[in-house]
N, C-alpha and C. Protein backbone atom coordinates (compact mmCIF):
# COMPACT_ATOMS: atom_id res chain seq x y z
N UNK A 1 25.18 -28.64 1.83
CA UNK A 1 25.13 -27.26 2.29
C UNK A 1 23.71 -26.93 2.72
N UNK A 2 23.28 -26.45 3.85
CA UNK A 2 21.84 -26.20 4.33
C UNK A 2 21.59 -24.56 3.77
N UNK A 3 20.24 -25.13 3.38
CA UNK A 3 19.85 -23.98 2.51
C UNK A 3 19.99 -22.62 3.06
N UNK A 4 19.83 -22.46 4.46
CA UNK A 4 20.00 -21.01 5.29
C UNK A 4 21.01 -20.41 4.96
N UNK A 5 22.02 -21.21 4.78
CA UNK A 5 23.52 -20.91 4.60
C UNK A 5 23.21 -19.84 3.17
N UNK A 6 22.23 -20.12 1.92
CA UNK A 6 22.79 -19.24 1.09
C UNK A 6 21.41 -17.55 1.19
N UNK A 7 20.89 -17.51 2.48
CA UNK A 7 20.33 -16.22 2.69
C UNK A 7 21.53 -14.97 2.46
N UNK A 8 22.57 -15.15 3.03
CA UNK A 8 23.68 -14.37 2.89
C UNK A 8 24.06 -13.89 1.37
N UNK A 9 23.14 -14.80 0.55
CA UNK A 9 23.79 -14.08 -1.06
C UNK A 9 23.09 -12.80 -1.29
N UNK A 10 21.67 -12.88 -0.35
CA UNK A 10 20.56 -11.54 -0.53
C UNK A 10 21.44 -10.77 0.22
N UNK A 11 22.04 -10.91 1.58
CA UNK A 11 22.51 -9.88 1.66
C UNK A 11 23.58 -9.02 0.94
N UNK A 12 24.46 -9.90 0.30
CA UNK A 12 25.81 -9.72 -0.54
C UNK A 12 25.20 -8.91 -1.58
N UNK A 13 24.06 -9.12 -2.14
CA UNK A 13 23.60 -8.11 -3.01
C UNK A 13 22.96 -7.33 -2.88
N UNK A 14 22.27 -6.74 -1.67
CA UNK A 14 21.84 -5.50 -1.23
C UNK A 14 22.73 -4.71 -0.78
N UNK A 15 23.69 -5.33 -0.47
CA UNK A 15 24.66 -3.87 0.09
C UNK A 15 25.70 -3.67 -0.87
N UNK A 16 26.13 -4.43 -2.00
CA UNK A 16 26.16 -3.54 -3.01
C UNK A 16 25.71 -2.04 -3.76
N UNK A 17 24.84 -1.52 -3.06
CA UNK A 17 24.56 -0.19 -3.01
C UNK A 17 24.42 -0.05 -1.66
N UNK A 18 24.90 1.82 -1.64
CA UNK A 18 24.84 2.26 0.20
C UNK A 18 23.90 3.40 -0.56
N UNK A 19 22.58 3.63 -0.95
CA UNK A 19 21.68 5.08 -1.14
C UNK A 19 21.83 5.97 -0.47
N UNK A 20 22.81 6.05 0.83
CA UNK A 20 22.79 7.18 1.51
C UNK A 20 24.01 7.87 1.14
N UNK A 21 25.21 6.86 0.60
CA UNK A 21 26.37 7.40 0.45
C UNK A 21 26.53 8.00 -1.22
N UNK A 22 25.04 7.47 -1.64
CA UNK A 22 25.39 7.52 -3.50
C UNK A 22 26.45 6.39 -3.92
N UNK A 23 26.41 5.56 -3.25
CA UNK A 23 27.89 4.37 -4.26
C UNK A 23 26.70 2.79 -4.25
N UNK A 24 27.52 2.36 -5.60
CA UNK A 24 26.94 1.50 -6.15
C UNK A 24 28.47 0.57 -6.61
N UNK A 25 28.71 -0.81 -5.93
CA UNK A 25 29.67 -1.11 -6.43
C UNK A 25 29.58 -2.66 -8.00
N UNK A 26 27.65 -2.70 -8.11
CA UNK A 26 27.71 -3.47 -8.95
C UNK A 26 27.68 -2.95 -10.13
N UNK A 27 28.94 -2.47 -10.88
CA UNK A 27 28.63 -1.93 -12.22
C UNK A 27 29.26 -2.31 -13.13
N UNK A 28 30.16 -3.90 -13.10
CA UNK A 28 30.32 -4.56 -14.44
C UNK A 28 30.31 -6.40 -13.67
N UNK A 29 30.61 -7.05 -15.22
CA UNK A 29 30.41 -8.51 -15.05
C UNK A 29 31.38 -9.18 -13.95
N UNK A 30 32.67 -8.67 -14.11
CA UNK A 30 33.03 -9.22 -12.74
C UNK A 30 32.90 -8.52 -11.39
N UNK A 31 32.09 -7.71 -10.90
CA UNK A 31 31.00 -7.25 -9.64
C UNK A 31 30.09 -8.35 -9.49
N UNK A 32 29.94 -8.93 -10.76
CA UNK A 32 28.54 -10.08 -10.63
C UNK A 32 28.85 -11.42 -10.25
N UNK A 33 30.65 -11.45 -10.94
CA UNK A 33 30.94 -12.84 -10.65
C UNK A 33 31.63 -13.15 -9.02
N UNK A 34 31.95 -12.18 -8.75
CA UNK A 34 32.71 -11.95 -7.25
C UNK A 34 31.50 -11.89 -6.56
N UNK A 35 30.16 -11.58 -6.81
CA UNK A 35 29.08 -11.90 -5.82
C UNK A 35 28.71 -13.18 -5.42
N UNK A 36 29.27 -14.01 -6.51
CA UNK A 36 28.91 -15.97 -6.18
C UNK A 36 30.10 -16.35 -5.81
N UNK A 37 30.83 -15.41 -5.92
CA UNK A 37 32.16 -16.08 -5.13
C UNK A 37 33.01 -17.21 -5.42
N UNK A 38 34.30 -17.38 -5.13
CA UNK A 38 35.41 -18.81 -5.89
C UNK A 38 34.74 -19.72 -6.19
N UNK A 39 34.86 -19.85 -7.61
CA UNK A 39 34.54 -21.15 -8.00
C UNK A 39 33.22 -21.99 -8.49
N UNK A 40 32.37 -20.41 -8.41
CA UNK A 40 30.69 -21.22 -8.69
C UNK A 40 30.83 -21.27 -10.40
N UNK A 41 30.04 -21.98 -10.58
CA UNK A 41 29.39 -22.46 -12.45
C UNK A 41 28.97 -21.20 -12.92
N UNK A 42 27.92 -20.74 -12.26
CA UNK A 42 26.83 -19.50 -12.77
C UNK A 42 27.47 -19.04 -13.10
N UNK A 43 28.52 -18.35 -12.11
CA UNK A 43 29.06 -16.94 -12.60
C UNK A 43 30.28 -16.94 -13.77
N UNK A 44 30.02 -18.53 -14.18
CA UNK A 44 31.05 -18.04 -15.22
C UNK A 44 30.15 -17.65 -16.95
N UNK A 45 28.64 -17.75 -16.96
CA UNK A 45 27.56 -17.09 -17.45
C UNK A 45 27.46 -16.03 -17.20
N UNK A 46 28.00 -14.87 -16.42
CA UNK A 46 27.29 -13.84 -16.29
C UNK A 46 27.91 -12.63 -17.67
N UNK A 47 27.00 -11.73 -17.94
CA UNK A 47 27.33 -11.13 -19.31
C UNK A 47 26.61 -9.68 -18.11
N UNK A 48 26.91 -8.74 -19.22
CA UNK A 48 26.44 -6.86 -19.17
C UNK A 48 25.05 -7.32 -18.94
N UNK A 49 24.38 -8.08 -19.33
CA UNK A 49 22.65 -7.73 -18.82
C UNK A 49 22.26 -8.51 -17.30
N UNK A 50 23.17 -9.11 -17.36
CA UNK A 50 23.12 -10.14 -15.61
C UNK A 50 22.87 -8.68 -14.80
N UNK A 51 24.04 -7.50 -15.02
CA UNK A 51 24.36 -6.16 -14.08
C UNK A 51 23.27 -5.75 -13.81
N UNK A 52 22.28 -5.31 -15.08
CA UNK A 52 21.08 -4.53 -15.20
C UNK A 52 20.00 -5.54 -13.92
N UNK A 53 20.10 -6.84 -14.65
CA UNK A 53 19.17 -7.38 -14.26
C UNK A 53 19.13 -7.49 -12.35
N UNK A 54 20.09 -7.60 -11.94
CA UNK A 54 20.63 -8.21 -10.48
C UNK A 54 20.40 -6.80 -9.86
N UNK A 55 20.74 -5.42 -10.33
CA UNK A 55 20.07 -4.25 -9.98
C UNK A 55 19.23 -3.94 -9.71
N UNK A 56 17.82 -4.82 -10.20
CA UNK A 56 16.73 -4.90 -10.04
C UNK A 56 16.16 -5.31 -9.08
N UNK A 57 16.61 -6.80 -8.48
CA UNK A 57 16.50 -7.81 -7.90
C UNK A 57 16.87 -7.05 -6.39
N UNK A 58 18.10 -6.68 -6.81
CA UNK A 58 18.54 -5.83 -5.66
C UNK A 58 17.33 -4.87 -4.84
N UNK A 59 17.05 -3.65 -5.63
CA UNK A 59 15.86 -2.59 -5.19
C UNK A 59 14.49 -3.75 -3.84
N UNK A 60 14.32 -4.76 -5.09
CA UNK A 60 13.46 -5.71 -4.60
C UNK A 60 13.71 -6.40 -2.96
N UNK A 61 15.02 -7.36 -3.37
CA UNK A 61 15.21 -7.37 -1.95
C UNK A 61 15.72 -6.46 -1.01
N UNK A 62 16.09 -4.80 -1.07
CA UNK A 62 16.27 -4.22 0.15
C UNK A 62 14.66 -3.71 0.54
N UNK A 63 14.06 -3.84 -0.59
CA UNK A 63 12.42 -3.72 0.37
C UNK A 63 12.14 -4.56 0.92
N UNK A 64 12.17 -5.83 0.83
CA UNK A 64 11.60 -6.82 1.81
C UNK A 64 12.60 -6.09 3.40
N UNK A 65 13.82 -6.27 3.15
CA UNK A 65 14.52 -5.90 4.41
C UNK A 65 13.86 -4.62 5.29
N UNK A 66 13.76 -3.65 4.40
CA UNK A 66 13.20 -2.32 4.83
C UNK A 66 11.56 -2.87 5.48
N UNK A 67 10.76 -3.58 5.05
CA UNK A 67 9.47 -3.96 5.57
C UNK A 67 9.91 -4.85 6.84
N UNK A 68 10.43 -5.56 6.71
CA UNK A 68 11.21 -6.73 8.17
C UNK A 68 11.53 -5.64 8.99
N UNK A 69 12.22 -4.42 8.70
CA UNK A 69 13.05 -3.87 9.79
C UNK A 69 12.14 -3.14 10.41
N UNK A 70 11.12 -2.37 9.59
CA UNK A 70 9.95 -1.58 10.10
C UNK A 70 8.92 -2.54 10.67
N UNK A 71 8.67 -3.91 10.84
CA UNK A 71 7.56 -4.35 11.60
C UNK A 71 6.00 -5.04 10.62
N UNK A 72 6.87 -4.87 8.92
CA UNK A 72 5.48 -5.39 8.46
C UNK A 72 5.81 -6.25 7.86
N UNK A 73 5.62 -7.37 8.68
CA UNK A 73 5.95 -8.81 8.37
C UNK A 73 5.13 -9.34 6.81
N UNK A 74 4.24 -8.64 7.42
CA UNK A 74 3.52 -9.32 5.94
C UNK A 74 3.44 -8.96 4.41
N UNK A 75 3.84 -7.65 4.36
CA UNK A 75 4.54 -7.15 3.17
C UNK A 75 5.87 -7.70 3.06
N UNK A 76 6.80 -8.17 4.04
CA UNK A 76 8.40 -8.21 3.64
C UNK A 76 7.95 -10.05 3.10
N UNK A 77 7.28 -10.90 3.82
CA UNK A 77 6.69 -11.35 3.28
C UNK A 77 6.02 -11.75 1.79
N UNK A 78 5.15 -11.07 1.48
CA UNK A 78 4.57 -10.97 0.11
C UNK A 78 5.45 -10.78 -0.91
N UNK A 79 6.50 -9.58 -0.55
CA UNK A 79 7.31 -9.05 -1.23
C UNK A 79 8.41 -10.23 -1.52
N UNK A 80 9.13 -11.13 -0.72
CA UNK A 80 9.87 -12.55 -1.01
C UNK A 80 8.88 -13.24 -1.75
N UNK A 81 7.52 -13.35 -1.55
CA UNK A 81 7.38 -14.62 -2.14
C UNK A 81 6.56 -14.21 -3.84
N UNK A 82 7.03 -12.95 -3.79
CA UNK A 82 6.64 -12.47 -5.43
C UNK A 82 8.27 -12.88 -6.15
N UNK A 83 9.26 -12.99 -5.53
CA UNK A 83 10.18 -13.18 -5.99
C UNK A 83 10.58 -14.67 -6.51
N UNK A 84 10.16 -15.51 -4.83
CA UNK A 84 10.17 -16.76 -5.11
C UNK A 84 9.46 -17.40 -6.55
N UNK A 85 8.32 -16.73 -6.69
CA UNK A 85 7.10 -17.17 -7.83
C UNK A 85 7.77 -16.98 -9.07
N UNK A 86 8.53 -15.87 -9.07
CA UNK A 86 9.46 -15.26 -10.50
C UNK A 86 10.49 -16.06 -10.72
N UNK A 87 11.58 -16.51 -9.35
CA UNK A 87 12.79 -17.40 -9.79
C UNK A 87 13.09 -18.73 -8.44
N UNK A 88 11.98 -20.06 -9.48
CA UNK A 88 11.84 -20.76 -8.72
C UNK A 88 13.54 -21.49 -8.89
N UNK A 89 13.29 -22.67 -7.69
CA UNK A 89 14.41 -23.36 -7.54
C UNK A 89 14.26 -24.52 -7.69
N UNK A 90 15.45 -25.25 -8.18
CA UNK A 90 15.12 -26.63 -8.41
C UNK A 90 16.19 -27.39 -7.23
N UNK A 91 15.60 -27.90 -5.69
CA UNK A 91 16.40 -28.30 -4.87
C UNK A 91 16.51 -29.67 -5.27
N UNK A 92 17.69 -30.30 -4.71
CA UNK A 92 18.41 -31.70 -5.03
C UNK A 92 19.17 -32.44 -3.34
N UNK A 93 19.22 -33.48 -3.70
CA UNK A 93 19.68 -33.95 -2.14
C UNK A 93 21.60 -33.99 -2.68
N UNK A 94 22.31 -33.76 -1.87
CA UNK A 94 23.18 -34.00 -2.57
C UNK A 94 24.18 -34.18 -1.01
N UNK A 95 25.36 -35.22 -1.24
CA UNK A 95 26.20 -35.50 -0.55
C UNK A 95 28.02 -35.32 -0.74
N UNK A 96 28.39 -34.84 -2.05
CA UNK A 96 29.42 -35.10 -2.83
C UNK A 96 30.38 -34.38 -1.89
N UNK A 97 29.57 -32.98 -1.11
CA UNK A 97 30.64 -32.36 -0.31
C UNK A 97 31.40 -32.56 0.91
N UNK A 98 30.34 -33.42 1.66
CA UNK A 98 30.91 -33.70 2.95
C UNK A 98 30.85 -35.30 3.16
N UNK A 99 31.85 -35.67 4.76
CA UNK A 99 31.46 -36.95 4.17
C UNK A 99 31.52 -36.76 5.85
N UNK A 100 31.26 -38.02 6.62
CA UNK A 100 30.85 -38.25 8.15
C UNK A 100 32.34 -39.04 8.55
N UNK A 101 32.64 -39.70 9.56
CA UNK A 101 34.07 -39.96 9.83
C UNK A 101 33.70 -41.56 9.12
N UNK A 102 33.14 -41.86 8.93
CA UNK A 102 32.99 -43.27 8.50
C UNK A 102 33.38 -43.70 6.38
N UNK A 103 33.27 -42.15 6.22
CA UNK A 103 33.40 -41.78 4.87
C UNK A 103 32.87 -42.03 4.10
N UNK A 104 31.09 -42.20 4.53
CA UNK A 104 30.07 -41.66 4.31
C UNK A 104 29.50 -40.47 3.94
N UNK A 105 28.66 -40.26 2.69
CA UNK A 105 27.68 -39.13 2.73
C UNK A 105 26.91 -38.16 3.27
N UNK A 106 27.28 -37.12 3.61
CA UNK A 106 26.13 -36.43 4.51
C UNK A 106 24.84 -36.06 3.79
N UNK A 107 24.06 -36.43 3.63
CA UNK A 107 23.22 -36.13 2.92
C UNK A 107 22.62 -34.80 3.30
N UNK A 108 22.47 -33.64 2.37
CA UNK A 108 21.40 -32.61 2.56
C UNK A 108 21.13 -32.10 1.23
N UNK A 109 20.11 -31.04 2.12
CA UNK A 109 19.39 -30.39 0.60
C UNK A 109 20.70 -29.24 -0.43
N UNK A 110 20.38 -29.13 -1.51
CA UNK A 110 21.62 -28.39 -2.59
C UNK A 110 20.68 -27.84 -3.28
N UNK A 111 20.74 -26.28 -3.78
CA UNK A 111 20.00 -25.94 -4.97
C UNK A 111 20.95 -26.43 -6.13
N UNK A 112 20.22 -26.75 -6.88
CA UNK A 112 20.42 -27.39 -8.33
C UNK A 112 20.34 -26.26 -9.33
N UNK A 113 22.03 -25.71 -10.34
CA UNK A 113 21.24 -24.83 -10.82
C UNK A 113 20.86 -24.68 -12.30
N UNK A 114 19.58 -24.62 -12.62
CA UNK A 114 18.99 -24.85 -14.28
C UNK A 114 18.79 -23.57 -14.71
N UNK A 115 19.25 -22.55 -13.83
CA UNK A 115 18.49 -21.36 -14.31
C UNK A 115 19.10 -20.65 -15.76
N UNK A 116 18.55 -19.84 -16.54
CA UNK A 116 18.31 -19.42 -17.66
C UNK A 116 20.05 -18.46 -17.81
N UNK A 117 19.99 -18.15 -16.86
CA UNK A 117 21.25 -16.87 -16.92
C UNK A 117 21.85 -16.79 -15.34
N UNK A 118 23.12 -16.65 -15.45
CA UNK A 118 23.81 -15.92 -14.38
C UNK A 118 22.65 -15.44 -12.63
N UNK A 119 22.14 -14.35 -13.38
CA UNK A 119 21.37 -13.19 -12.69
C UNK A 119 20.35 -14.23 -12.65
N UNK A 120 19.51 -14.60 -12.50
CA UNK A 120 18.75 -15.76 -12.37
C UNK A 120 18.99 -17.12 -11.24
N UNK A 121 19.85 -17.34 -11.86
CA UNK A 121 20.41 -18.55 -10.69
C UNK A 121 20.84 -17.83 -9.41
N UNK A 122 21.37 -16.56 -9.80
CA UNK A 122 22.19 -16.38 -8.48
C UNK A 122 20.60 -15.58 -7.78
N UNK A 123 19.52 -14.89 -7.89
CA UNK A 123 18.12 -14.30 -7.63
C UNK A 123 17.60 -15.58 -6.79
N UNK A 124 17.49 -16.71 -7.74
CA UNK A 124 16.75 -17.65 -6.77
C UNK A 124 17.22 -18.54 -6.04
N UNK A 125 19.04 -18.64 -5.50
CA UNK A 125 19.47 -19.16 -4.76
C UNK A 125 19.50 -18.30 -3.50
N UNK A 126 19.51 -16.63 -3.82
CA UNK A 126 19.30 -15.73 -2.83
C UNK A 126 18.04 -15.82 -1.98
N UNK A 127 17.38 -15.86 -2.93
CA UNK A 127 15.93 -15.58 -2.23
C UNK A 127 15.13 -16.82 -1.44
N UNK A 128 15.17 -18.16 -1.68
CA UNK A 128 15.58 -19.21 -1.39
C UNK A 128 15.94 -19.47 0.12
N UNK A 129 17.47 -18.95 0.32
CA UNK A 129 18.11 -19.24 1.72
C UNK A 129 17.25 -17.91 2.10
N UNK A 130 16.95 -16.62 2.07
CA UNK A 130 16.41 -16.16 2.85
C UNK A 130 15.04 -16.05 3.27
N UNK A 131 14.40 -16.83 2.24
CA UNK A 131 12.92 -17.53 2.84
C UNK A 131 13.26 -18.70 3.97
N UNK A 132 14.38 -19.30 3.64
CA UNK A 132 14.21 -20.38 4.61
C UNK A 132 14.75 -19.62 6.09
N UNK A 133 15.70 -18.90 6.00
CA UNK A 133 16.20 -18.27 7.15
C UNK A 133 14.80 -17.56 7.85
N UNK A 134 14.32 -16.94 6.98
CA UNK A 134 13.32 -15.95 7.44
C UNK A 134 12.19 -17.00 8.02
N UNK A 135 11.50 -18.17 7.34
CA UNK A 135 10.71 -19.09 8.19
C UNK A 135 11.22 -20.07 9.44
N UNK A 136 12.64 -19.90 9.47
CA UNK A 136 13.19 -20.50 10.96
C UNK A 136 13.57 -19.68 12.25
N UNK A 137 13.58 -18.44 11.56
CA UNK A 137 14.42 -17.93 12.64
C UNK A 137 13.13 -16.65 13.05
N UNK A 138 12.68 -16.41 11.87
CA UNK A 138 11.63 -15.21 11.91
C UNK A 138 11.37 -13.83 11.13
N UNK A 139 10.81 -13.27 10.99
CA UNK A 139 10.86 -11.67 9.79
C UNK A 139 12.08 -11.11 10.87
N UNK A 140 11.69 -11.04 11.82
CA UNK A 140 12.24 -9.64 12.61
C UNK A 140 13.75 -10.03 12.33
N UNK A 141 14.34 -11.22 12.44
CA UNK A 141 15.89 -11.12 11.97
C UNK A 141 16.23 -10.56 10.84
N UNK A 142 15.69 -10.00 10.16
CA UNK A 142 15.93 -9.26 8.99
C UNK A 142 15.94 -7.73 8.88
N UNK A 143 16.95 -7.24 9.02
CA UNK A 143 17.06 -5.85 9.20
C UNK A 143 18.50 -5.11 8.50
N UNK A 144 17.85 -3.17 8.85
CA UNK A 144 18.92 -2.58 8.01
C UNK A 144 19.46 -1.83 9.36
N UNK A 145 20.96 -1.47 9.06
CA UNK A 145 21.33 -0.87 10.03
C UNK A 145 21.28 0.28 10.34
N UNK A 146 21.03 0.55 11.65
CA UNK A 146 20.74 1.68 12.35
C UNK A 146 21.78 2.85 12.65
N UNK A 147 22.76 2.44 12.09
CA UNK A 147 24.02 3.76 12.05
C UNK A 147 23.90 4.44 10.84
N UNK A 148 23.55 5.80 10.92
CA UNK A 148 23.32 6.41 9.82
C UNK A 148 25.32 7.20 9.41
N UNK A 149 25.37 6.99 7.99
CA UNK A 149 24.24 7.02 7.06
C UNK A 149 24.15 5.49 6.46
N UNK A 150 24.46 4.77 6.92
CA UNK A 150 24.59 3.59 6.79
C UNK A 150 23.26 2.83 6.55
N UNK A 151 22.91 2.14 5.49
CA UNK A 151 21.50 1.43 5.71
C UNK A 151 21.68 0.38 5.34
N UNK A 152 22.88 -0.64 5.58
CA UNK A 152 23.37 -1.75 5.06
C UNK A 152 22.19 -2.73 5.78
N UNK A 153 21.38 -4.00 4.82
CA UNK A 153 20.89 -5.49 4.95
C UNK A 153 21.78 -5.98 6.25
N UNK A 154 21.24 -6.72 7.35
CA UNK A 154 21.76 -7.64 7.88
C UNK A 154 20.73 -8.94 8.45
N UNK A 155 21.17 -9.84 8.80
CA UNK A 155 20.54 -10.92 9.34
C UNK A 155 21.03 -11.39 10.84
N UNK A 156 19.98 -11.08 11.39
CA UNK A 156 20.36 -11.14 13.28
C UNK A 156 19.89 -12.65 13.89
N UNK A 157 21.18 -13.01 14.27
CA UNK A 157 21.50 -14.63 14.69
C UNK A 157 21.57 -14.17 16.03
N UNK A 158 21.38 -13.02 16.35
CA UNK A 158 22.36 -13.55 17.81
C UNK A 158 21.03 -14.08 18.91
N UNK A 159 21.42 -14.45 19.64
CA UNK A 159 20.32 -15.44 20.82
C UNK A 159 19.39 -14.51 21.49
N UNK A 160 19.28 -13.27 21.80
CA UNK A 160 18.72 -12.47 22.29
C UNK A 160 17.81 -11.10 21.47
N UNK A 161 17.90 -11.43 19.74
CA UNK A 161 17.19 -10.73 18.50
C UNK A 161 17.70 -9.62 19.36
N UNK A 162 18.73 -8.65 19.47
CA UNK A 162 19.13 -7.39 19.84
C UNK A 162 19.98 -6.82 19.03
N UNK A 163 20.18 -7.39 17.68
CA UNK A 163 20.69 -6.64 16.72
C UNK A 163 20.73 -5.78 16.19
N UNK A 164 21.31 -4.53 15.86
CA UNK A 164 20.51 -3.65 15.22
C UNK A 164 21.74 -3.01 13.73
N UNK A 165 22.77 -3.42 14.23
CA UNK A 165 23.84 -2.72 13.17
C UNK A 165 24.57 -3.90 12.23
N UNK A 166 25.03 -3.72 10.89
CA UNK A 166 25.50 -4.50 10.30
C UNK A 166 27.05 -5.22 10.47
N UNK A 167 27.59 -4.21 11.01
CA UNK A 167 28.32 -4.51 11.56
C UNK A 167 29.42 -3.86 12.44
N UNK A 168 30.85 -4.54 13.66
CA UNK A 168 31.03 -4.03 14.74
C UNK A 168 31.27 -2.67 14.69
N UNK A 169 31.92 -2.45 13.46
CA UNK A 169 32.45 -1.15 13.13
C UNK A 169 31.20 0.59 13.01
N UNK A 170 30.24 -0.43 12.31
CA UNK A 170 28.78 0.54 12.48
C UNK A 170 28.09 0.52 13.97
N UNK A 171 28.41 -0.66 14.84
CA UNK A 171 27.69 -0.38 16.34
C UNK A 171 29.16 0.76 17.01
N UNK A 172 30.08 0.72 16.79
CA UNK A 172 31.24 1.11 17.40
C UNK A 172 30.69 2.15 17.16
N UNK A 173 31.01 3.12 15.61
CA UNK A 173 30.19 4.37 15.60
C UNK A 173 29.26 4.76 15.54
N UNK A 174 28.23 4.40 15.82
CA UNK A 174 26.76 4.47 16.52
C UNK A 174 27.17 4.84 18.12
N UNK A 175 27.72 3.95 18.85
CA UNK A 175 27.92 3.95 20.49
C UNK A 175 28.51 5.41 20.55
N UNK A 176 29.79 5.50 19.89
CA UNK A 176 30.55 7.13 19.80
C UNK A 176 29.66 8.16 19.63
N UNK A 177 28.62 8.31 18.64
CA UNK A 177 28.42 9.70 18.38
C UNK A 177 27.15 9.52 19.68
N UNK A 178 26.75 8.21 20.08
CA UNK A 178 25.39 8.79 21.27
C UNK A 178 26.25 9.19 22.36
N UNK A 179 27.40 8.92 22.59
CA UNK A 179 27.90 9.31 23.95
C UNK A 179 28.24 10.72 23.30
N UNK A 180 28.79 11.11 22.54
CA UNK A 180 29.36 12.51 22.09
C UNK A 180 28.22 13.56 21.86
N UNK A 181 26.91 13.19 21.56
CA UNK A 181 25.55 13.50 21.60
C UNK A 181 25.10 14.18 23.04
N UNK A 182 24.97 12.89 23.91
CA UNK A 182 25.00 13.02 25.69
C UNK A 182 25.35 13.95 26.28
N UNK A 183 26.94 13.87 26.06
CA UNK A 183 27.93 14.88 26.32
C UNK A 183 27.75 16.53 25.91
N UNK A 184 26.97 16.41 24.91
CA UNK A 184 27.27 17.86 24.14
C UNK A 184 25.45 18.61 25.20
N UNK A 185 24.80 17.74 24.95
CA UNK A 185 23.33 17.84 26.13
C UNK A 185 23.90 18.12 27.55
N UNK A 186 24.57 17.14 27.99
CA UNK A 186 25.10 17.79 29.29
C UNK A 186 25.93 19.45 29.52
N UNK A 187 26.47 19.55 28.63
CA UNK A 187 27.21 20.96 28.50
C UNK A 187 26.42 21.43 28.35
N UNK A 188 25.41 21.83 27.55
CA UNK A 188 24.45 22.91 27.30
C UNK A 188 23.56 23.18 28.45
N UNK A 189 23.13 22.00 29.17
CA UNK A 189 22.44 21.67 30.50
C UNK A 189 23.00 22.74 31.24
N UNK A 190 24.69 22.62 31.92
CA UNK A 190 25.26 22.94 32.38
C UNK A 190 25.20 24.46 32.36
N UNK A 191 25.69 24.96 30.74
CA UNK A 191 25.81 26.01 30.75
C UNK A 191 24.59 26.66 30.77
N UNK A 192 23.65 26.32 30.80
CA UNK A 192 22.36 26.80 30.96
C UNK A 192 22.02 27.15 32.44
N UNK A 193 22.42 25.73 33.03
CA UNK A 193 22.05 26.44 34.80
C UNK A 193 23.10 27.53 34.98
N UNK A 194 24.33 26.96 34.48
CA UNK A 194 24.93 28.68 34.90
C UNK A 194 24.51 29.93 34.62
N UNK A 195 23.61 29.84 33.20
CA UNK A 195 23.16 31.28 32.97
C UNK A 195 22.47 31.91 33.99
N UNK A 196 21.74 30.60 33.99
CA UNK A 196 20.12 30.96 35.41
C UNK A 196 20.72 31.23 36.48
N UNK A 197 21.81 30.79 37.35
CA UNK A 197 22.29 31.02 37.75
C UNK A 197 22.82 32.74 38.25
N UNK A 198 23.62 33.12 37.16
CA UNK A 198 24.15 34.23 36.83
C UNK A 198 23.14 35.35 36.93
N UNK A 199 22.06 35.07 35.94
CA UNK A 199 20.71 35.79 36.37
C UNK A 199 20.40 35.79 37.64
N UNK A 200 20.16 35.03 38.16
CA UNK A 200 19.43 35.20 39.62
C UNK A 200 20.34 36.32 40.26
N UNK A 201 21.43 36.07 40.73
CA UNK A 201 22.30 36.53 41.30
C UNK A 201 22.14 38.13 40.30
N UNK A 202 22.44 38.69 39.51
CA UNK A 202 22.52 40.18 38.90
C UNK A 202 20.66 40.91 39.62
N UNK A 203 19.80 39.82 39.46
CA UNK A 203 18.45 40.09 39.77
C UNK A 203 18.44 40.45 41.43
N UNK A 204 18.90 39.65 42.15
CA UNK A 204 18.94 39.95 43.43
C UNK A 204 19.85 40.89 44.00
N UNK A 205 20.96 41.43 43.08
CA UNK A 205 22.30 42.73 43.17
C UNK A 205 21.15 44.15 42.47
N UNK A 206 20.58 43.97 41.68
CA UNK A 206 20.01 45.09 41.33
C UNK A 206 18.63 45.26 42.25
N UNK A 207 17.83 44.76 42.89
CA UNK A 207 16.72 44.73 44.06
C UNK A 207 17.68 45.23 45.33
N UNK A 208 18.71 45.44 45.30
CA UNK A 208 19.67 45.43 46.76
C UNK A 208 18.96 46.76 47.17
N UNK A 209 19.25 47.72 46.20
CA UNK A 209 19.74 49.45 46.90
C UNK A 209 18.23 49.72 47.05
N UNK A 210 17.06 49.46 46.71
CA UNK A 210 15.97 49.46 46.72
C UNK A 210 15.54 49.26 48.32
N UNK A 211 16.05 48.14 48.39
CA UNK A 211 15.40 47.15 49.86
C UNK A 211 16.04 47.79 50.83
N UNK A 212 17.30 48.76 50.48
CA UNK A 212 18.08 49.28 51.21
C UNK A 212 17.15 50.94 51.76
């Protein structure tokens, strides 16, 4: 499994909270174990203090995101690699998963996991794929979305870095309310020249009997 592949666990656990909406959906042990998803080891370790702890972790990585999305590479930066320093990883070469048509080994890199607890293993397998994502692809792929009230983590793959929403459903209503926005500017536009309009015309009916 290539390590980029597990940047996506940082995101899985930042958007576990939406701060704009007030909801928080990590608030017991199986929230924690459905974050590693079918079938991992860790999560069958995770206990009530994994919650507390991964809450934490959380705050942590939506700041790095929030610094990536605003342009300061070098805080979103600093800010990963205070994490990295806290929950190192122990990588391993490993082949057991895939095999080539010859039925052969594919060999690649695997985090290995020794960590202490649940919340731990799953912190530095997160942080991990999104250092590596973030040194291949770049800070700026790292962003929150721009449909309010929405401030969901995302990671922008696409070929042209023009990402901006987490997903289609948040660009869909983003696109709606700017055209409904537009629209509501154009009417006012409108009804505005008509006023001026209207004015002119009463201004030039009341100068009549005068000129007359």
């Amino acid at each position: 499994m290539e390590l980029a592949y597990y940047s996506d666990y940082a995101v899985r656990l930042v958007n576990t909270e939406e701060p704009a909406r007030g909801t928080d959906s990590l608030t017991s042990v199986e929230a924690v174990r459905e974050l590693f998803g079918a079938g991992a080891q860790a999560a069958r370790r995770a206990s009530d203090s994994d919650v507390t702890r991964l809450r934490s972790v959380r705050t942590r990585l939506r700041a790095v995101f929030e610094a990536a999305d605003a342009g300061e590479e070098v805080r979103a930066v600093d800010l990963l690699n205070a994490l990295l320093m806290e929950f190192p990883v122990s990588p391993q070469i490993s082949g057991h998963e895939y095999r080539d048509e010859d039925g052969r080994p594919k060999w690649h890199m695997h985090i290995a996991d020794h960590a202490a607890s649940a919340s731990a293993s799953y912190t530095a397998t997160a942080c991990m794929g999104l250092a590596v994502h973030l040194t291949e692809l770049g800070v700026d792929r790292l962003g929150i979305c721009q449909a309010a009230p929405c401030r969901n983590a995302y990671l922008d793959t696409s070929t042209n870095r023009s990402r901006r929403y987490c997903s289609d459903r948040c660009a869909t209503r983003a696109n709606v309310a700017a055209y409904r926005a537009r629209k509501r500017l154009e009417s006012r536009a409108a009804a505005g020249a008509a006023r001026s309009g209207r004015s002119a015309d009463a201004s030039q009916d009341s100068s009549a009997p005068g000129e007359r």
